[in-house]
C-alpha atoms as a PDB file:
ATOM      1  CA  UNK A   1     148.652  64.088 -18.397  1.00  0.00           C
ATOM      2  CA  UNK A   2     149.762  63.901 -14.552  1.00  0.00           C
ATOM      3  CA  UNK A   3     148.303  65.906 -12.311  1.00  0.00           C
ATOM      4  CA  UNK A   4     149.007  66.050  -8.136  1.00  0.00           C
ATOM      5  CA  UNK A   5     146.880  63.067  -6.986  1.00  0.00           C
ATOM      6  CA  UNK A   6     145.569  65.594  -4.054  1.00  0.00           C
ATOM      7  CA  UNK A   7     144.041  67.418  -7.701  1.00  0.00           C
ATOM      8  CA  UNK A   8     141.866  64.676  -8.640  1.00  0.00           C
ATOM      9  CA  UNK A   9     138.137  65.145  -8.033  1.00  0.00           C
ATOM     10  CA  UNK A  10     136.382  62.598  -5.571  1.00  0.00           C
ATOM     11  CA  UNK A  11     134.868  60.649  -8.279  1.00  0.00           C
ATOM     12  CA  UNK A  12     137.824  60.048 -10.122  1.00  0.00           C
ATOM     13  CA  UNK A  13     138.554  56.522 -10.742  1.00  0.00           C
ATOM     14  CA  UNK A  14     140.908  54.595  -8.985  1.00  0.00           C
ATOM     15  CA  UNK A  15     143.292  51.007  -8.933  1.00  0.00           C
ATOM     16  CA  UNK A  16     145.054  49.440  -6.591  1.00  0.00           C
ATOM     17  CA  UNK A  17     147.964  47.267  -6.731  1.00  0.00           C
ATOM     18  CA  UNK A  18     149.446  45.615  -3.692  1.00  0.00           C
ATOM     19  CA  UNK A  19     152.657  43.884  -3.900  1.00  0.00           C
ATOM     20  CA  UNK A  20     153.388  40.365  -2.140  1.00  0.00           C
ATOM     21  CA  UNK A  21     156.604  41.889  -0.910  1.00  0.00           C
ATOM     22  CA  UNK A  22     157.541  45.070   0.294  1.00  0.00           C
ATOM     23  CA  UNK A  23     159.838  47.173  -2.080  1.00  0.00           C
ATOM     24  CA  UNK A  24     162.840  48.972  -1.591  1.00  0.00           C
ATOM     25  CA  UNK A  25     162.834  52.573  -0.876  1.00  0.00           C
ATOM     26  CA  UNK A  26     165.467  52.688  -4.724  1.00  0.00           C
ATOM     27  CA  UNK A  27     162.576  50.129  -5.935  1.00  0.00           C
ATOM     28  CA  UNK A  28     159.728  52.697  -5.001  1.00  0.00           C
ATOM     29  CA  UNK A  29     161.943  55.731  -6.506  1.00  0.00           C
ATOM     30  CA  UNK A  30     162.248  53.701 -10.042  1.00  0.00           C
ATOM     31  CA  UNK A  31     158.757  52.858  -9.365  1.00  0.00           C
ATOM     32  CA  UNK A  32     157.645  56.504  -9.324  1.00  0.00           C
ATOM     33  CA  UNK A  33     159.936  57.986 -12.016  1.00  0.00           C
ATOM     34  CA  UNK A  34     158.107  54.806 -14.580  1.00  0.00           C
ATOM     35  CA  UNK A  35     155.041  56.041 -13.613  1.00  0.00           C
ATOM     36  CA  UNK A  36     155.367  59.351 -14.406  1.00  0.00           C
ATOM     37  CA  UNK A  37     156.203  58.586 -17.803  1.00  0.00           C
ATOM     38  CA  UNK A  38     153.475  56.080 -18.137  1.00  0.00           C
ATOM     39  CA  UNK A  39     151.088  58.511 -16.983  1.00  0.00           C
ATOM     40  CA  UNK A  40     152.476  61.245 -19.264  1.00  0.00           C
ATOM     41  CA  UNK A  41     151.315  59.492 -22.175  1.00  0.00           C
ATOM     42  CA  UNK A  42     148.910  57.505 -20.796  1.00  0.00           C
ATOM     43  CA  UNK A  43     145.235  57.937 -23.275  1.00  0.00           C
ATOM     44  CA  UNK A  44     142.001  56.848 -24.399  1.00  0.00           C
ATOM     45  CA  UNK A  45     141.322  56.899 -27.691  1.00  0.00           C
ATOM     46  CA  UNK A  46     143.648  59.575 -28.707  1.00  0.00           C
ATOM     47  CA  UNK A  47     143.012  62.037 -26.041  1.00  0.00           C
ATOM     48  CA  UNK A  48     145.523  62.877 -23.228  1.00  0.00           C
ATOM     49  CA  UNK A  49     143.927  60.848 -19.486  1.00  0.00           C
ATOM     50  CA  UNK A  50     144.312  63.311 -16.858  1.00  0.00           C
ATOM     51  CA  UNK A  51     146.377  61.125 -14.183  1.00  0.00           C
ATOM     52  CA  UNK A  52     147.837  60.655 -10.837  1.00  0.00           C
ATOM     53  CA  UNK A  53     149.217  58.305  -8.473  1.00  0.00           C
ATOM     54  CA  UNK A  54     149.956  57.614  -5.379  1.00  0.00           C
ATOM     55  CA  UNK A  55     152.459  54.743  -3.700  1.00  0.00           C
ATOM     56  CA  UNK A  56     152.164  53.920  -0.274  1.00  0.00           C
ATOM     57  CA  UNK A  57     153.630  51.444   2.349  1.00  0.00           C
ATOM     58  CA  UNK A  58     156.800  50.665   0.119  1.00  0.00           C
ATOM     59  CA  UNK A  59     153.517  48.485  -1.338  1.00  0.00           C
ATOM     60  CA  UNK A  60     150.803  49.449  -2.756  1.00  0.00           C
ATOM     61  CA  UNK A  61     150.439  51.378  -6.129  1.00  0.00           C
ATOM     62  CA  UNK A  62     147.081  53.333  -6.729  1.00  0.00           C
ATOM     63  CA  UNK A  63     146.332  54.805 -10.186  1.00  0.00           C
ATOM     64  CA  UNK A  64     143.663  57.266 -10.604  1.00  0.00           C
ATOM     65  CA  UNK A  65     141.806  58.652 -13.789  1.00  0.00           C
ATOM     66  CA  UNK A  66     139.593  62.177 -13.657  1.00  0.00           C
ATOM     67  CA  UNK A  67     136.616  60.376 -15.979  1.00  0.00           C
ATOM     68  CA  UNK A  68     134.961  64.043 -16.059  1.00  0.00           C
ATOM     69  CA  UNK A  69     137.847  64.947 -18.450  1.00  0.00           C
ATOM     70  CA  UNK A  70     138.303  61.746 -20.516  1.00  0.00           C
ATOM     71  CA  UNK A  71     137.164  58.057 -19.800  1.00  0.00           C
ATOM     72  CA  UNK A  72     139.386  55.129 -19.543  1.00  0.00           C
ATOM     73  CA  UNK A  73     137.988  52.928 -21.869  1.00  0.00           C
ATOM     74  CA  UNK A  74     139.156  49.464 -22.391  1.00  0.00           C
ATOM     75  CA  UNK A  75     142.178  49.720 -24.376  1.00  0.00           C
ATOM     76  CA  UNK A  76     143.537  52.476 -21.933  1.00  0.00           C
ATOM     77  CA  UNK A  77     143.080  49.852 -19.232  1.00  0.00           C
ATOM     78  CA  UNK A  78     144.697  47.592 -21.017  1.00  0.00           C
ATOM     79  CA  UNK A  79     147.639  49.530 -21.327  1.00  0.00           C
ATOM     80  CA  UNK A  80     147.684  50.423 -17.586  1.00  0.00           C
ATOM     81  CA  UNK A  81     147.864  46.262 -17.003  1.00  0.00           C
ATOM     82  CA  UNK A  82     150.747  45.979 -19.682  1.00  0.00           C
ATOM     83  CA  UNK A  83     152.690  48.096 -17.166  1.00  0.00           C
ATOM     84  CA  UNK A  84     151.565  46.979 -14.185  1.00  0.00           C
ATOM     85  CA  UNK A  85     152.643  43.375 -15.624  1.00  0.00           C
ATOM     86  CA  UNK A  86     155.669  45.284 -16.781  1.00  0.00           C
ATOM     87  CA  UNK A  87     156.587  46.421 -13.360  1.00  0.00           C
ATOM     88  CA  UNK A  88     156.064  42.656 -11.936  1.00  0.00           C
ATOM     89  CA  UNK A  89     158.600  40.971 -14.028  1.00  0.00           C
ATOM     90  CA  UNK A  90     161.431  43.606 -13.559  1.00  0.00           C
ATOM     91  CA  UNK A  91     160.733  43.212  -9.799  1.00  0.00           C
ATOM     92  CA  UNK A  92     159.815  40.046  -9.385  1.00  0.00           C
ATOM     93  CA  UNK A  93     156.596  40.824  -7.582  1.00  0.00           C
ATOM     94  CA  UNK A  94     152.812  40.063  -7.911  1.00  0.00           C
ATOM     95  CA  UNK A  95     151.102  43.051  -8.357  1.00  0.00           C
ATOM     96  CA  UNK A  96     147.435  41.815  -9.777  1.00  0.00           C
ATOM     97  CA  UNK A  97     146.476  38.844  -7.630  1.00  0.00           C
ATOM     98  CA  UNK A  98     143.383  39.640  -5.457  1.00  0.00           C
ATOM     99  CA  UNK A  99     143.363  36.319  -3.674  1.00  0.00           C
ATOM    100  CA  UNK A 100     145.734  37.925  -0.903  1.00  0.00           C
ATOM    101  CA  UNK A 101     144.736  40.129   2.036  1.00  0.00           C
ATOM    102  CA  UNK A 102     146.938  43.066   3.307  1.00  0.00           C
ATOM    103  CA  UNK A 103     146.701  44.470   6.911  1.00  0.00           C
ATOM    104  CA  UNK A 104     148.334  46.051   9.773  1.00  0.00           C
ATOM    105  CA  UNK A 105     149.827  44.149  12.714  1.00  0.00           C
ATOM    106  CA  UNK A 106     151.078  47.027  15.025  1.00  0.00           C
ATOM    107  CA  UNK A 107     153.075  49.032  12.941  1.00  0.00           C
ATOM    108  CA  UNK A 108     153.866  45.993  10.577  1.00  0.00           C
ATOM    109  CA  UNK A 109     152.115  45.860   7.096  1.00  0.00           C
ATOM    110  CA  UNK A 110     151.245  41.920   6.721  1.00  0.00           C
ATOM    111  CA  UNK A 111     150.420  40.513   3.387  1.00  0.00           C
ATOM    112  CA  UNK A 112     148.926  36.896   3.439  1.00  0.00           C
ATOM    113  CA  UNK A 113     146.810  34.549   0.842  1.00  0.00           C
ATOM    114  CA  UNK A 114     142.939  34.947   1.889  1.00  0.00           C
ATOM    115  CA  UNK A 115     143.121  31.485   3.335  1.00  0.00           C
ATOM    116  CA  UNK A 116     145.801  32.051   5.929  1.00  0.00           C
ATOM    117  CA  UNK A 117     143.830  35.178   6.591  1.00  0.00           C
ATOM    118  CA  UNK A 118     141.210  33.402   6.923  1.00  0.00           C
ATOM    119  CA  UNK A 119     143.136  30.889   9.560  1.00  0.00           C
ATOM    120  CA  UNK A 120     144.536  33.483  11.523  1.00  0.00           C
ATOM    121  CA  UNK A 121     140.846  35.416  12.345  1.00  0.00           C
ATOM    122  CA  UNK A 122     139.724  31.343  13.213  1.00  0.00           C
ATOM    123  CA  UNK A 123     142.767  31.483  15.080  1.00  0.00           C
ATOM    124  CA  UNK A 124     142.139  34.983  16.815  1.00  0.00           C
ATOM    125  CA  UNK A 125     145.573  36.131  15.735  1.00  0.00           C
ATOM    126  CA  UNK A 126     143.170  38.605  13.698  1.00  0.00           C
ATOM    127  CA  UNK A 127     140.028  40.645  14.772  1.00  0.00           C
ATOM    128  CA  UNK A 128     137.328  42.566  13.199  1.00  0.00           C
ATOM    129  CA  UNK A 129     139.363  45.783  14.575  1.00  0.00           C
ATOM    130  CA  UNK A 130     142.480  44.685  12.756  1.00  0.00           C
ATOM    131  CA  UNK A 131     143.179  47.682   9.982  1.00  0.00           C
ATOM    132  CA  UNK A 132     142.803  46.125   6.314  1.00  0.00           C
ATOM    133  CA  UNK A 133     143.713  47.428   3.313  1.00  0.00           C
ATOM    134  CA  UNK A 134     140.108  47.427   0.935  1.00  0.00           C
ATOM    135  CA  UNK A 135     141.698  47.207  -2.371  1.00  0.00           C
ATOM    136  CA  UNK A 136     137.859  46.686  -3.856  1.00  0.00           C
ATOM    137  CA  UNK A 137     137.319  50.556  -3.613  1.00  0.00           C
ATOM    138  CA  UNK A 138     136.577  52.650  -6.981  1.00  0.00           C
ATOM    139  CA  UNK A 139     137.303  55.928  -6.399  1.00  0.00           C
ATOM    140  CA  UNK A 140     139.327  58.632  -4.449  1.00  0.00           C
ATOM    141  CA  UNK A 141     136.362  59.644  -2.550  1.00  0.00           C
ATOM    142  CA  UNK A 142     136.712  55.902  -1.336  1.00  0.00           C
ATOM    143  CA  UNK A 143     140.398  56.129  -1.300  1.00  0.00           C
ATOM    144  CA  UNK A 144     140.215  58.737   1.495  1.00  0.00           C
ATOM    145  CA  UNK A 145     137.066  57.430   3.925  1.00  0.00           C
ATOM    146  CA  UNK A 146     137.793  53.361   2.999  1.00  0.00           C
ATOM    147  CA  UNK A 147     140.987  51.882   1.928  1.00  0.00           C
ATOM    148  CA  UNK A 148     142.268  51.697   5.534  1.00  0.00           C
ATOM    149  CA  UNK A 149     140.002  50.265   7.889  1.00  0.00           C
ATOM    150  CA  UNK A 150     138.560  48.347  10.423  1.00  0.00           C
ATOM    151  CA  UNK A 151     138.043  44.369   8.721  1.00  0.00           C
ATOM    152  CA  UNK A 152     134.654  44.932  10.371  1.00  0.00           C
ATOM    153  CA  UNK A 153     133.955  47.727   8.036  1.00  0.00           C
ATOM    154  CA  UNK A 154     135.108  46.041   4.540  1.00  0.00           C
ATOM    155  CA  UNK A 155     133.828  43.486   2.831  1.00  0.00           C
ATOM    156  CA  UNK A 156     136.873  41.030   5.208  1.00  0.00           C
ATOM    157  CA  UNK A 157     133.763  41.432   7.708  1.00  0.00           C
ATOM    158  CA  UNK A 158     132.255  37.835   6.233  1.00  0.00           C
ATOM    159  CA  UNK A 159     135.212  36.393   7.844  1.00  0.00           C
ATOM    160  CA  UNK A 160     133.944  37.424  11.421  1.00  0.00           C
END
């Protein structure tokens, strides 16, 4: 069941997706209509997950579960991977590796592999004030105080 993602309590659980490329504004509108039918009959174990979303950057897709209603369990994960991987092949886009970084350069949103990011804070081109994107965060709580900050306050600081 989909509720407003603003709904959610702080604890609710949370995934994030970044994509390797930034999509279309028509991509993002598909995007959002398929979710709302995934989350309208998204469950675990028979009973009804209360839901939500959230897309940001023309990148990123963040799914969030209120576990004080029902619990994701393992096959409902599952299910929200099948469409993740779903949403990858009809846009050709990577939407599960975690070996890339995602950050701001000015008003820019860069995505590189972790090794290049790893180059360009060697390199300076990168600081430990550059805004990242911490896509290791579990819940909305998180979401709201962590997702987007400094590298020196996410677990990119071991590259500083």
């Amino acid at each position: 069941m989909y509720i407003p993602f603003e709904d959610l309590p702080e604890e609710s659980r949370i995934w994030i997706y970044q994509s390797n490329r930034k999509f279309s504004d028509a991509e993002f509108s598909e995007i959002e209509s398929d979710l709302k039918l995934f989350l309208g009959d998204w469950a675990a174990h028979g009973t009804s997950l209360e839901s939500s979303y959230q897309l940001k950057y023309n990148r990123f897709i963040i799914l969030a579960v209120n576990q004080d209603v029902q619990a994701a369990t393992g096959c409902s994960i599952d299910s929200s991977v099948e469409f993740i991987q779903s949403l990858e092949k009809k846009y050709n886009v990577d939407l599960l590796d975690k070996m890339n970084v995602t950050f701001k350069l000015g008003d820019h949103i860069a995505h590189k592999p972790l090794i290049d990011f790893k180059k360009m804070v060697k390199d300076k081109a990168v600081t430990a004030n550059t805004i990242v994107f911490n896509n290791l965060i579990n819940n909305v709580q998180e979401f709201n105080e962590s997702w987007e900050v400094p590298a020196m306050d996410s677990w990119h600081s071991r590259f500083f």
